[in-house]
Protein backbone atom coordinates (compact mmCIF):
# COMPACT_ATOMS: atom_id res chain seq x y z
CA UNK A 1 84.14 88.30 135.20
CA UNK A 2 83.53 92.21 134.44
CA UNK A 3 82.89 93.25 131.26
CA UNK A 4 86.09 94.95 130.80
CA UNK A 5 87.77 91.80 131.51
CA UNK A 6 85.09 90.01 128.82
CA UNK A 7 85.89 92.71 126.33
CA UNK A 8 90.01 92.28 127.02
CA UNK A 9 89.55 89.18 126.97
CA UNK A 10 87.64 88.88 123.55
CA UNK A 11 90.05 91.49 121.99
CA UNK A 12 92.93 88.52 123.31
CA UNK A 13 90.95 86.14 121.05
CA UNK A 14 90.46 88.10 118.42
CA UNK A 15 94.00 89.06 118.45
CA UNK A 16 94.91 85.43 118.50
CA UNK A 17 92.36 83.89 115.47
CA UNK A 18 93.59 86.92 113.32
CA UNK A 19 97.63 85.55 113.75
CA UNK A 20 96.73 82.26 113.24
CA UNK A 21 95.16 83.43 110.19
CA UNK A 22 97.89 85.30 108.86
CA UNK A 23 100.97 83.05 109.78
CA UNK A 24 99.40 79.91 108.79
CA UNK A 25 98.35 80.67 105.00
CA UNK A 26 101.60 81.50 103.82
CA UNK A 27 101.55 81.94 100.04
CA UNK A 28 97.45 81.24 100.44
CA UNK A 29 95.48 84.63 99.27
CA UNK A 30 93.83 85.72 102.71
CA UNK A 31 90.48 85.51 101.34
CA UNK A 32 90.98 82.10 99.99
CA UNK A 33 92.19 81.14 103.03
CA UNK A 34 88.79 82.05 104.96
CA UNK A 35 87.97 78.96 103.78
CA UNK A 36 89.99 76.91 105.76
CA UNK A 37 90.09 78.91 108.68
CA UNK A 38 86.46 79.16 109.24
CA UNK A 39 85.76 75.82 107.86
CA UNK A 40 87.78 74.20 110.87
CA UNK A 41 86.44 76.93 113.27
CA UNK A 42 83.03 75.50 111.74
CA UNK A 43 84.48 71.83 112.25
CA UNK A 44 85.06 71.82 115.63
CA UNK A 45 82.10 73.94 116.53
CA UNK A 46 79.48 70.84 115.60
CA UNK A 47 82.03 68.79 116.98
CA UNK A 48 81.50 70.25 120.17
CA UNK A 49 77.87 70.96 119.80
CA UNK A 50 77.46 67.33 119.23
CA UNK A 51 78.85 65.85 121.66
CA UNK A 52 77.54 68.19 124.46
CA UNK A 53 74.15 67.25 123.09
CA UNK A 54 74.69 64.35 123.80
CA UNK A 55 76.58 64.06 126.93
CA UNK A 56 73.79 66.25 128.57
CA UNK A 57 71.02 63.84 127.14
CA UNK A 58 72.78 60.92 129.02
CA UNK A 59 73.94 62.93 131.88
CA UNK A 60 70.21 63.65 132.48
CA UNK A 61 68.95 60.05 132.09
CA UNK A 62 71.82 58.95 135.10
CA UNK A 63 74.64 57.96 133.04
CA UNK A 64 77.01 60.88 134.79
CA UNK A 65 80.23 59.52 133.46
CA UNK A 66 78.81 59.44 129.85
CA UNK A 67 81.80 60.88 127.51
CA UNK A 68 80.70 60.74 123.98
CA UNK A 69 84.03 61.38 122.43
CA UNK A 70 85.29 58.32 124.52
CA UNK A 71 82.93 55.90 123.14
CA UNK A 72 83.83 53.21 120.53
CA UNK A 73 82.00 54.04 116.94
CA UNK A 74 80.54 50.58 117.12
CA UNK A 75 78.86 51.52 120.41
CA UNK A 76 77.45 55.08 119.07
CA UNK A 77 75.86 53.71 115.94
CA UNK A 78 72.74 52.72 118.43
CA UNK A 79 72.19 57.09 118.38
CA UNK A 80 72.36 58.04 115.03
CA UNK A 81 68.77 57.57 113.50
CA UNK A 82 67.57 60.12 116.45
CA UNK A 83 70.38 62.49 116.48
CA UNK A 84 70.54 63.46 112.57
CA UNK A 85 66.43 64.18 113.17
CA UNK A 86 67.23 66.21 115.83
CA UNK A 87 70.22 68.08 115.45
CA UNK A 88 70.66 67.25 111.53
CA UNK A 89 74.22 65.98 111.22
CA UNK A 90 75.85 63.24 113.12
CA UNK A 91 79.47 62.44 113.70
CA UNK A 92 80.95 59.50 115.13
CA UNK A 93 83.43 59.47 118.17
CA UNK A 94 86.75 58.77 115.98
CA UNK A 95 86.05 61.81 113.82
CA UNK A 96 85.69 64.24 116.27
CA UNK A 97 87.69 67.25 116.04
CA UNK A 98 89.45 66.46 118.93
CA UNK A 99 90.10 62.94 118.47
CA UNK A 100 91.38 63.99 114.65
CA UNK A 101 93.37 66.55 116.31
CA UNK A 102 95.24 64.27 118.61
CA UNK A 103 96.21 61.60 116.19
CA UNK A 104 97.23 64.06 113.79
CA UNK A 105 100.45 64.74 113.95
CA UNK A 106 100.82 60.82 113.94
CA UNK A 107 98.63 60.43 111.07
CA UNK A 108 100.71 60.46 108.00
CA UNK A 109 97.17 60.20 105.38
CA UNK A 110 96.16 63.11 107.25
CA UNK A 111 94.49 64.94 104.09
CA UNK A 112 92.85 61.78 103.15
CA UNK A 113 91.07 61.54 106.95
CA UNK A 114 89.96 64.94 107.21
CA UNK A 115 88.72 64.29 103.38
CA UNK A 116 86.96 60.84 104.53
CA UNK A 117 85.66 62.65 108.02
CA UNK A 118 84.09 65.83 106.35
CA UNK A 119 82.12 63.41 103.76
CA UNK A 120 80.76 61.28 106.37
CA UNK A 121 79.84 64.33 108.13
CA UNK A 122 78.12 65.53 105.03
CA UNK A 123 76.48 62.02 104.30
CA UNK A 124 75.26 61.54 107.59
CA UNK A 125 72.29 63.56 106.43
CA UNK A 126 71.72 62.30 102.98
CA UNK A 127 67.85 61.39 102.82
CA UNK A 128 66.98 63.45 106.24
CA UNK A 129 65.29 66.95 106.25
CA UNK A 130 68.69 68.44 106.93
CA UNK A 131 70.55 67.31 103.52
CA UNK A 132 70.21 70.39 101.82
CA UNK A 133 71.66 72.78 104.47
CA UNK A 134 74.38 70.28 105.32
CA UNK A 135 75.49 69.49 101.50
CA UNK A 136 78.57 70.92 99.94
CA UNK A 137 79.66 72.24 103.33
CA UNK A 138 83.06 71.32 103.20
CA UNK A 139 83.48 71.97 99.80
CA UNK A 140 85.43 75.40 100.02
CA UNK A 141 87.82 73.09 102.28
CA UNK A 142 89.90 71.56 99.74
CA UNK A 143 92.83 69.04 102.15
CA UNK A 144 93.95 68.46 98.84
CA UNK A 145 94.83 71.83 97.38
CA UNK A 146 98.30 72.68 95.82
CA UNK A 147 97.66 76.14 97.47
CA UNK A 148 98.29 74.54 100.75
CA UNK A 149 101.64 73.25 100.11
CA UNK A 150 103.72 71.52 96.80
CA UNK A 151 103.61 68.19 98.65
CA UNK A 152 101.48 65.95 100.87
CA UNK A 153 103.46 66.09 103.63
CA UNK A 154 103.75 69.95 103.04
CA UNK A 155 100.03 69.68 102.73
CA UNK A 156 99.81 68.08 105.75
CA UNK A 157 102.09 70.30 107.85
CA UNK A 158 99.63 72.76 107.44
CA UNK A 159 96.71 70.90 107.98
CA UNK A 160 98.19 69.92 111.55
CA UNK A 161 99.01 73.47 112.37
CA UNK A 162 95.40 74.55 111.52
CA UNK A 163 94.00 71.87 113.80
CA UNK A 164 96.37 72.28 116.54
CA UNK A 165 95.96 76.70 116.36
CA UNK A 166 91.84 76.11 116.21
CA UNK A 167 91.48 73.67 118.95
CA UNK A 168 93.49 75.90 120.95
CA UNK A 169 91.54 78.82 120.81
CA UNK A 170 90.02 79.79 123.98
CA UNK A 171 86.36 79.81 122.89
CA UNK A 172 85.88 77.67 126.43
CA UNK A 173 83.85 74.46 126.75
CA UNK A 174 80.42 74.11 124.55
CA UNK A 175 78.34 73.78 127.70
CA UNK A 176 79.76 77.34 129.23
CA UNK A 177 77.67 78.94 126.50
CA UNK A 178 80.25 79.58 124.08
CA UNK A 179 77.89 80.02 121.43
CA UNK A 180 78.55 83.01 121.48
CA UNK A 181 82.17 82.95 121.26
CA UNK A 182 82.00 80.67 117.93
CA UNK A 183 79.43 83.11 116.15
CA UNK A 184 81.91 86.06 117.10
CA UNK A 185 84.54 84.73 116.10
CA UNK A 186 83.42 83.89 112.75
CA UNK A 187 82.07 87.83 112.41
CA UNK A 188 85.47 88.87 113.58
CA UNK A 189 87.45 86.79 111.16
CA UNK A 190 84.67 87.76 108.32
CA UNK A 191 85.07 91.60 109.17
CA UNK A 192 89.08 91.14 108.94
CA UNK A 193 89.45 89.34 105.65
CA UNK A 194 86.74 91.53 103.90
CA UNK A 195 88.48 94.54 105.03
CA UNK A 196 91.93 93.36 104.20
CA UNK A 197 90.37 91.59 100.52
CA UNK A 198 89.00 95.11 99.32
CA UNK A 199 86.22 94.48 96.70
CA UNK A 200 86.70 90.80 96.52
CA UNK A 201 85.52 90.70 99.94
CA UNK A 202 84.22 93.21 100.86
CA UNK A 203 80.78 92.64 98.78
CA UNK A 204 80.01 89.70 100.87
CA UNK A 205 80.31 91.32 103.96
CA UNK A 206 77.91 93.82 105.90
CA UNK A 207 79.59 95.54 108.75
CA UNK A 208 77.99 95.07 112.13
CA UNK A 209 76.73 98.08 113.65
CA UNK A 210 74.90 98.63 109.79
CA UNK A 211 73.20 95.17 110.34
CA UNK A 212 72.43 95.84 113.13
CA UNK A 213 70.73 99.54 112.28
CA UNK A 214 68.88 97.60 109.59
CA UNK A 215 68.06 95.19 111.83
CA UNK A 216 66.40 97.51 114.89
CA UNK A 217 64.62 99.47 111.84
CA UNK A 218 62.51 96.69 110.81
CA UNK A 219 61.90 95.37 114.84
CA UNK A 220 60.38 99.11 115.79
CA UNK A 221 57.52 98.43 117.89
CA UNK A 222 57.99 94.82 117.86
CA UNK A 223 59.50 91.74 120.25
CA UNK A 224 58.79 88.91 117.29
CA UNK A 225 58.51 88.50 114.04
CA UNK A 226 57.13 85.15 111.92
CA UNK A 227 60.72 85.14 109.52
CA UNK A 228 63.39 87.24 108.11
CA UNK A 229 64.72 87.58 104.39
CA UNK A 230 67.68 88.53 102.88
CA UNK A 231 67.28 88.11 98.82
CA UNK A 232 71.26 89.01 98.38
CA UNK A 233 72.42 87.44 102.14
CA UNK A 234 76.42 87.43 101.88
CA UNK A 235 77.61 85.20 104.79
CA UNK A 236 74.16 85.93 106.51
CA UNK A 237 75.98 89.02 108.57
CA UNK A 238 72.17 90.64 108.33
CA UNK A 239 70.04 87.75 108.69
CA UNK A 240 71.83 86.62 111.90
CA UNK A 241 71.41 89.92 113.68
CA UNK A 242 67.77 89.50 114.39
CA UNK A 243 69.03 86.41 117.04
CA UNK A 244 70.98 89.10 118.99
CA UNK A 245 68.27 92.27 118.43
CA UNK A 246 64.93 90.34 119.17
CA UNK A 247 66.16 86.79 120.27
CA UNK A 248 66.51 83.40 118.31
CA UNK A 249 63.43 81.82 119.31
CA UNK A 250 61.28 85.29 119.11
CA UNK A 251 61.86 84.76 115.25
CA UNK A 252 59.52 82.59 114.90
CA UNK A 253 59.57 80.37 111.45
CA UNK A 254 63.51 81.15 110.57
CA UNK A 255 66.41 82.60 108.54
CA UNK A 256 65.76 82.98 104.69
CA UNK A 257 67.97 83.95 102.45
CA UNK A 258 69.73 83.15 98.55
CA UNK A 259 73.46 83.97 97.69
CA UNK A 260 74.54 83.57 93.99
CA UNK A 261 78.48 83.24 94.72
CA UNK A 262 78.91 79.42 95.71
CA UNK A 263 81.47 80.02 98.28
CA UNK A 264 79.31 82.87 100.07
CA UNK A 265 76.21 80.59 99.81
CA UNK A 266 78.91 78.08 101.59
CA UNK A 267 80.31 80.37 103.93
CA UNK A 268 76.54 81.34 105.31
CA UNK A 269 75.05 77.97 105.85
CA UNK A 270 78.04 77.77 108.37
CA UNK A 271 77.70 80.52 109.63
CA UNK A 272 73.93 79.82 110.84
CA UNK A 273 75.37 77.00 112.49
CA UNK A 274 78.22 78.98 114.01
CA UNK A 275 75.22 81.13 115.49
CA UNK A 276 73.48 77.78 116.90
CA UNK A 277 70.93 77.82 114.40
CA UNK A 278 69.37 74.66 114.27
CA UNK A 279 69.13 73.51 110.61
CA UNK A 280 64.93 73.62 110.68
CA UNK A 281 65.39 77.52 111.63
CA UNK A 282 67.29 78.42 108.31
CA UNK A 283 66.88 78.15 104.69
CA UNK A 284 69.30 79.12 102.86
CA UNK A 285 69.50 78.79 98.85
CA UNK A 286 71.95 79.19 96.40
CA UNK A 287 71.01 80.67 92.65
CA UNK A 288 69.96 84.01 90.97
CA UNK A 289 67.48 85.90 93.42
CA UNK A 290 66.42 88.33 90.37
CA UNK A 291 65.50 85.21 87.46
CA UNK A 292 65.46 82.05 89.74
CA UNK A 293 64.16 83.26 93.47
CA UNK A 294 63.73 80.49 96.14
CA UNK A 295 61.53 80.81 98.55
CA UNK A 296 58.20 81.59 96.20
CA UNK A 297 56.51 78.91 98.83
CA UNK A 298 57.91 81.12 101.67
CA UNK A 299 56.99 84.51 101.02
CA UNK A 300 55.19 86.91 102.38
CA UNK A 301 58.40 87.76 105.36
CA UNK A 302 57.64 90.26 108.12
CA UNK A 303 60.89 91.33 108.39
CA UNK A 304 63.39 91.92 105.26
CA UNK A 305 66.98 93.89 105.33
CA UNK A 306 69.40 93.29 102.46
CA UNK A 307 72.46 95.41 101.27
CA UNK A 308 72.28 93.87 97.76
CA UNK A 309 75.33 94.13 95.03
CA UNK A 310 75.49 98.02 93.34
CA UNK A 311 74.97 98.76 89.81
CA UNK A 312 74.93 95.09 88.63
CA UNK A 313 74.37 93.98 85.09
CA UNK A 314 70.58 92.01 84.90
CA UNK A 315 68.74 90.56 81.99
CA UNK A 316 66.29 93.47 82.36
CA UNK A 317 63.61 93.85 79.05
CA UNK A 318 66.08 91.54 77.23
CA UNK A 319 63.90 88.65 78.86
CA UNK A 320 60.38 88.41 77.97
CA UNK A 321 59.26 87.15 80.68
CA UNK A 322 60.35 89.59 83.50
CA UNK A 323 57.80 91.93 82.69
CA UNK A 324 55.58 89.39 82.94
CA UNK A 325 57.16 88.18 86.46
CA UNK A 326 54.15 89.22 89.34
CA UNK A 327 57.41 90.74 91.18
CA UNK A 328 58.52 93.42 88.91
CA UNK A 329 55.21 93.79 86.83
CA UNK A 330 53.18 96.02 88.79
CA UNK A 331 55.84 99.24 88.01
CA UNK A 332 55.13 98.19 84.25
CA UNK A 333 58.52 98.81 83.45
CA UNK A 334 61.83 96.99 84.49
CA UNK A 335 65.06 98.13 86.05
CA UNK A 336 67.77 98.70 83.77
CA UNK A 337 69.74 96.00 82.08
CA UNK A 338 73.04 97.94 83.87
CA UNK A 339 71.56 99.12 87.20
CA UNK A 340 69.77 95.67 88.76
CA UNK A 341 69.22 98.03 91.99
CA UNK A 342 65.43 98.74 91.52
CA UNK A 343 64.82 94.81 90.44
CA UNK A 344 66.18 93.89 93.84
CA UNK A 345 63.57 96.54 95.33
CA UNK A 346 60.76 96.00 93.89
CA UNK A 347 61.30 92.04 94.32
CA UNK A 348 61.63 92.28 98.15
CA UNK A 349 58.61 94.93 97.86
CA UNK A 350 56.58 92.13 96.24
CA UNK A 351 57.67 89.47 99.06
CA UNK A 352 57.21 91.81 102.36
CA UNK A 353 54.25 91.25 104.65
CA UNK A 354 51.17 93.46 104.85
CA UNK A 355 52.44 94.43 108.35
CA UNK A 356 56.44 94.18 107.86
CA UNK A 357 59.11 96.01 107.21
CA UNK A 358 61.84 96.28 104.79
CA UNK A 359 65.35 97.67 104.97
CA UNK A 360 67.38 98.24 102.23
CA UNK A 361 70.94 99.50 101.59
CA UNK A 362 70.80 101.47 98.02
CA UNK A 363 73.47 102.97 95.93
CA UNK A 364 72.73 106.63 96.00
CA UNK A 365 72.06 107.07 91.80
CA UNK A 366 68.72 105.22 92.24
CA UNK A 367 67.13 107.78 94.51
CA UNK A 368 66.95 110.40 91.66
CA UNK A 369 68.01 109.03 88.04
CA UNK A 370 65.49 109.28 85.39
CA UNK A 371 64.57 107.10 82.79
CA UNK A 372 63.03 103.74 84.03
CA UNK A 373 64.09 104.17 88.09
CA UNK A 374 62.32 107.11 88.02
CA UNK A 375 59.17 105.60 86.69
CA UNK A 376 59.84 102.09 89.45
CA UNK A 377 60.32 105.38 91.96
CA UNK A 378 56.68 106.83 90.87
CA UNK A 379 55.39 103.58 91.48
CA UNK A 380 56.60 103.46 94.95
CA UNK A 381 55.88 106.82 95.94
CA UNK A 382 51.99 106.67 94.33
CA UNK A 383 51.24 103.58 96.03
CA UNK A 384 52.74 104.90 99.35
CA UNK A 385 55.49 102.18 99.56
CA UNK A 386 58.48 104.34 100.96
CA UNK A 387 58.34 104.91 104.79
CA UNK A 388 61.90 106.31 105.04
CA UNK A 389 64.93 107.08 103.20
CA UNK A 390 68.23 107.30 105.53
CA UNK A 391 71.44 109.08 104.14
CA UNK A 392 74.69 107.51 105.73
CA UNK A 393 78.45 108.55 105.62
CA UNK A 394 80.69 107.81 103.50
CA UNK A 395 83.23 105.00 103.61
CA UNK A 396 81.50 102.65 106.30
CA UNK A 397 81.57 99.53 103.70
CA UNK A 398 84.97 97.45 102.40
CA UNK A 399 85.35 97.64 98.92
CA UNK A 400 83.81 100.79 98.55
CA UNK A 401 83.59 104.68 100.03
CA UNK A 402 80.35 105.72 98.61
CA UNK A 403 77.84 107.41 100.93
CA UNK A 404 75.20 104.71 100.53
CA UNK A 405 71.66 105.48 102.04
CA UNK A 406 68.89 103.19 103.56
CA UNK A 407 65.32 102.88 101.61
CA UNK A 408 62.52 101.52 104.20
CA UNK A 409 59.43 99.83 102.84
CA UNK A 410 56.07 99.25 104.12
CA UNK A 411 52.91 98.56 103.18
CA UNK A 412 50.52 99.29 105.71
CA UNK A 413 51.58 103.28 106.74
CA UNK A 414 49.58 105.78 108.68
CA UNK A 415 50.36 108.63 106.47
CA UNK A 416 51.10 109.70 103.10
CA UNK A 417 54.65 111.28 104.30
CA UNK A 418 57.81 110.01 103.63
CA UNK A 419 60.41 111.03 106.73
CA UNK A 420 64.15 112.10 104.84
CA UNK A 421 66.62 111.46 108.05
CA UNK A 422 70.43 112.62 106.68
CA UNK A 423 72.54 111.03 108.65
CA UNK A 424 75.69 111.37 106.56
CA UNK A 425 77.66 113.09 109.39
CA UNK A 426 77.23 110.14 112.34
CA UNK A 427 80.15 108.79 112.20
CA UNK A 428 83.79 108.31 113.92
CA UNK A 429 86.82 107.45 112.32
CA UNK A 430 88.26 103.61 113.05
CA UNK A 431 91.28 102.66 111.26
CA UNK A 432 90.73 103.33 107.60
CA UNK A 433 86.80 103.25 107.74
CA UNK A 434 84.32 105.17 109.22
CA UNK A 435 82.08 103.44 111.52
CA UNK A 436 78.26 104.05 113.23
CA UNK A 437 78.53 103.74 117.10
CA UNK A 438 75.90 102.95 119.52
CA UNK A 439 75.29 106.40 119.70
CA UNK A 440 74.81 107.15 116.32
CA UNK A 441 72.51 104.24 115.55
CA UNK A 442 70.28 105.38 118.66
CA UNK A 443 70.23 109.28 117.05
CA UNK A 444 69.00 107.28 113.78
CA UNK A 445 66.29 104.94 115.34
CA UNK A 446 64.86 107.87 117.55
CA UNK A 447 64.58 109.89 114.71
CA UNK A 448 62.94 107.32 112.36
CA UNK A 449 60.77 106.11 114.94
CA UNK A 450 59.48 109.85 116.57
CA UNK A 451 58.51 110.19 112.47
CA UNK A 452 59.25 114.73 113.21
CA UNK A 453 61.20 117.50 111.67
CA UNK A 454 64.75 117.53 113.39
CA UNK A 455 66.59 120.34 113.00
CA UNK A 456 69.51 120.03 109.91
CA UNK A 457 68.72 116.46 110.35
CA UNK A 458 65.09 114.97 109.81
CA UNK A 459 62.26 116.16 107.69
CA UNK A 460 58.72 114.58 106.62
CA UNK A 461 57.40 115.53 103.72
CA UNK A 462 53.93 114.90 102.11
CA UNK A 463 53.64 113.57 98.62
CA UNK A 464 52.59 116.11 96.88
CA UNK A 465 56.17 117.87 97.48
CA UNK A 466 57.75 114.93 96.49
CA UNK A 467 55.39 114.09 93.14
CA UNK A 468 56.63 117.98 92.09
CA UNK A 469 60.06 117.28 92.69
CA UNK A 470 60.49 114.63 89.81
CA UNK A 471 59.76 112.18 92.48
CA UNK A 472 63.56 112.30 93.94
CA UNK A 473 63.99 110.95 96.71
CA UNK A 474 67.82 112.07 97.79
CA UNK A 475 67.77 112.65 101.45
CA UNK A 476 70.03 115.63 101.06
CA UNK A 477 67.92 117.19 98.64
CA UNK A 478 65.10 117.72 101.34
CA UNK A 479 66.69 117.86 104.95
CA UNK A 480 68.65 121.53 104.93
CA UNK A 481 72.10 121.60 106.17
CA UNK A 482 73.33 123.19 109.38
CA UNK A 483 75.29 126.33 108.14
CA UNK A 484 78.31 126.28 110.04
CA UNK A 485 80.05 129.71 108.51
CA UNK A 486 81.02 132.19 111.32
CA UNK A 487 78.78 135.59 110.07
CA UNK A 488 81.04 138.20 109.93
CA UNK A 489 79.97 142.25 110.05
CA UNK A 490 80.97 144.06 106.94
CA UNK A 491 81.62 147.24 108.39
CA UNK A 492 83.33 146.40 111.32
CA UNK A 493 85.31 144.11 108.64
CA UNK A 494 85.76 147.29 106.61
CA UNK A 495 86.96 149.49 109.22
CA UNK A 496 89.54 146.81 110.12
CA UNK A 497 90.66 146.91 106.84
CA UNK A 498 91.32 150.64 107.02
CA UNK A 499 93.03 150.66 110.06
CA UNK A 500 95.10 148.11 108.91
CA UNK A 501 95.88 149.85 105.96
CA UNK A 502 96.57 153.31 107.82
CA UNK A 503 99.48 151.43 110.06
CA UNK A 504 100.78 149.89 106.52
CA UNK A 505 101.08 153.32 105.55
CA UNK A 506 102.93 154.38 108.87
CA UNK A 507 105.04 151.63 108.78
CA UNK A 508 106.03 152.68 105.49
CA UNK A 509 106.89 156.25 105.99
CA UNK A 510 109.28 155.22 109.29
CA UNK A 511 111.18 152.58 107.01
CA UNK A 512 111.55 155.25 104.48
CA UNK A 513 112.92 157.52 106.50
CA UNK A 514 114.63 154.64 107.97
CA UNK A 515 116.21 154.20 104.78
CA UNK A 516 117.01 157.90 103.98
CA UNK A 517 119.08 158.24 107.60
CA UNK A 518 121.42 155.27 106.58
CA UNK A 519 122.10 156.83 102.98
CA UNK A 520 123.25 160.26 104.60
CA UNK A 521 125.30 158.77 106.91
CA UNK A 522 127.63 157.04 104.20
């Protein structure tokens, strides 16, 4: 198949998962219906994964007719033990997605089956290694929700349209290597309801082509990395776009990452499987990053990128024991109780390698506000922390049109420079945002990684320019803009002016006399 046929072809699909969407939820918030849309995406995903497993594992030893999801349960028990070690999850024949879906429509308990199904799913890793990514999985998929319908059947109606509209999605067969298709799918459905939600959504969700730019920043130079962190991950957007930029297996310990909204934290964990993420490659907690971070036994991470929440309200110096905290102490003072912006930096500062990198989306106020940022900023800038600071356009984020801007990290730099790139005019306009093509991304990366003055759009500056400029750190307030006015010659200007004001004159004397030849003729 060409590529233009792949990319018609996935437009189709999207097309396709995005009616389904709409049509089905009915009086269902679009956002709250995510839930259910990606949950049975999700559903028949490790369905399918499953069972090609292991069909291919019994193909191989001889058995060529093997068909897992035509074997009795009583006969699959025998593989359970094995498979939940290996793959983390198990799920008998009878409650796979496409046995479910078949008997549906005959299956008048069909809440209470799905409901039965997704808890075996979930228990078939109690008291393995995988419990804790598998747990609470489902939860967001409530088959017993008065938002689905006033009744059980109603309920039901709905639950057989889901099944029958996922399970006929062209996402191919699991052995074609439709991983692919599964993870996009989820991205595209993810990208639609956070643009249609607004700020509900949108705050979860990192647009592509800027997780990806994040992504290729912290790579430069490199084809592996040890593991990846993401202190604020949303539905893992940024995490997951090191397995397409350096390779799954070329990151070499896993996905880390904690989400404080329960449904996000939900909505990522499936979304690493979605991605084929086997559950030993990803950790992914739920809880307060800034008081109650996870991964203290994982840290340092070679690679970090995070687009943390804006302005957020923290406990700041009204805790005692922040100060204290080895994270934040080292600035000796804390970010402010209303701006949580700087915490977020300096705790992903504290947790990068010697020889990684760090990524991070900012809100444009904490690049030159006084107070307390500007003393977290000092610290930074003395110790030689900031590598880069990127300014992007406007409006490339849902729930918001703010020109955000890109602060790199590092901690083992060749120079005492800090490179400004602004970047706030690569952009085109799709739809009602503003998006970064390939093309601008690669003008960004060649810039940060040549480290030179470009013309109206990259400058490096040494510290001492910075130290005497209050220690702001606003892109715009270094790289000089292109003046685009047309220069115009004053005299030539002037000399236009007075012949025009000569033939006014002219003009004037013919329509007076004009005027004075019609009077005498009356």
């Amino acid at each position: 198949m060409t590529g233009a046929n792949k990319e018609a072809e996935r437009a189709e699909l999207h097309k396709t998962i995005w009616r389904i969407a709409n049509d089905l939820r009915g009086s269902v918030d679009g956002w709250d219906f995510k839930s259910y849309v990606l949950g049975m995406l999700f559903y028949r995903f490790i369905s399918e994964n499953l069972t090609a497993y292991l069909n291919d594992a019994e193909r191989a030893a001889g058995n060529r007719d093997f068909d897992y999801a035509a074997l009795p349960d009583s006969d699959a028990e025998f593989g359970r033990e094995s498979t939940v070690q290996e793959k983390g999850f198990y799920i008998l024949p009878s409650d796979l997605f496409v046995n479910v879906r078949r008997r549906a429509r005959q299956d008048e308990n069909l809440n209470e089956t799905l409901s039965r199904v997704f808890a075996h799913i979930e228990g078939s890793a109690r008291g393995a290694d995988s419990e804790d990514d598998l747990k609470g999985l489902f939860e967001d998929l409530d088959v017993n929700s008065g938002r689905l319908g006033p009744t059980v059947a109603k309920r039901n109606e709905k639950l057989v349209a889901l099944l029958e509209a996922v399970g006929d999605l062209k996402l191919g067969t699991y052995s074609e290597n439709t991983i692919d298709a599964f993870g996009d799918a989820y991205e595209y459905l993810m990208q639609m309801y956070a643009s249609s939600a607004g700020k509900s959504g949108g705050e979860y969700y990192t647009p592509q082509e800027v997780s990806e730019l994040l992504a290729r920043i912290t790579v430069v130079g490199k084809t592996e990395v040890n593991k990846v962190y993401d202190p604020a991950c949303g539905s893992g957007s940024l995490l997951l776009k090191f397995a397409k930029v350096l390779g799954r297996d070329n990151v070499r310990k896993g996905f880390f990452g904690q989400e404080i909204n329960l449904t996000t934290y939900n909505l990522c964990r499936i979304n690493m499987f979605l991605h084929d993420v086997n559950y030993e490659q990803f950790d992914i907690a739920h809880g307060n990053t800034l008081t109650d971070p996870a991964h203290w036994d994982d840290e340092p991470f070679e690679a970090i990128v995070s687009n943390p929440p804006y302005s957020i309200k923290w406990d700041g110096d009204a805790n005692p024991l922040l100060i204290n905290d080895p994270r934040y102490a080292p600035a000796g003072v804390l970010a402010p109780k209303s701006k949580a912006d700087l915490a977020f930096t300096m705790h992903m500062l504290s947790w990068l390698a010697v020889n990684g990198t760090a990524a991070i989306v900012e809100f444009p106020g904490v690049l030159y506000r006084g107070g307390a940022e500007q003393k977290i900023r000092k610290y930074l800038i003395d110790n030689n922390y900031i590598d880069a600071v990127i300014q992007l356009p406007p409006d490339l984020f849902f729930g918001t049109t703010i020109a955000t801007c890109v602060v790199v990290l590092k901690k083992s730099k060749a120079d005492n420079k800090i490179l400004f790139i602004d970047a706030s005019a690569e952009f085109v306009r799709q739809g009602n945002k503003n998006k970064l093509t390939e093309a601008n991304q690669a003008k960004i990366l060649e810039a940060f990684t040549s480290r030179t003055d470009v013309d109206y759009f990259a400058t490096l500056l040494d510290y001492d320019t910075i130290a005497a400029n209050g220690y702001n750190i606003a892109a715009s307030s270094y790289v000089t803009a292109e003046d685009t006015r047309v220069a115009i010659d004053i005299t030539e200007l002037n000399a236009e002016i007075a012949r025009i004001v000569a033939r006014q004159s002219e003009l004037r004397t013919h329509i007076d006399e004009i005027v004075a030849a019609l009077e005498g003729d009356r």
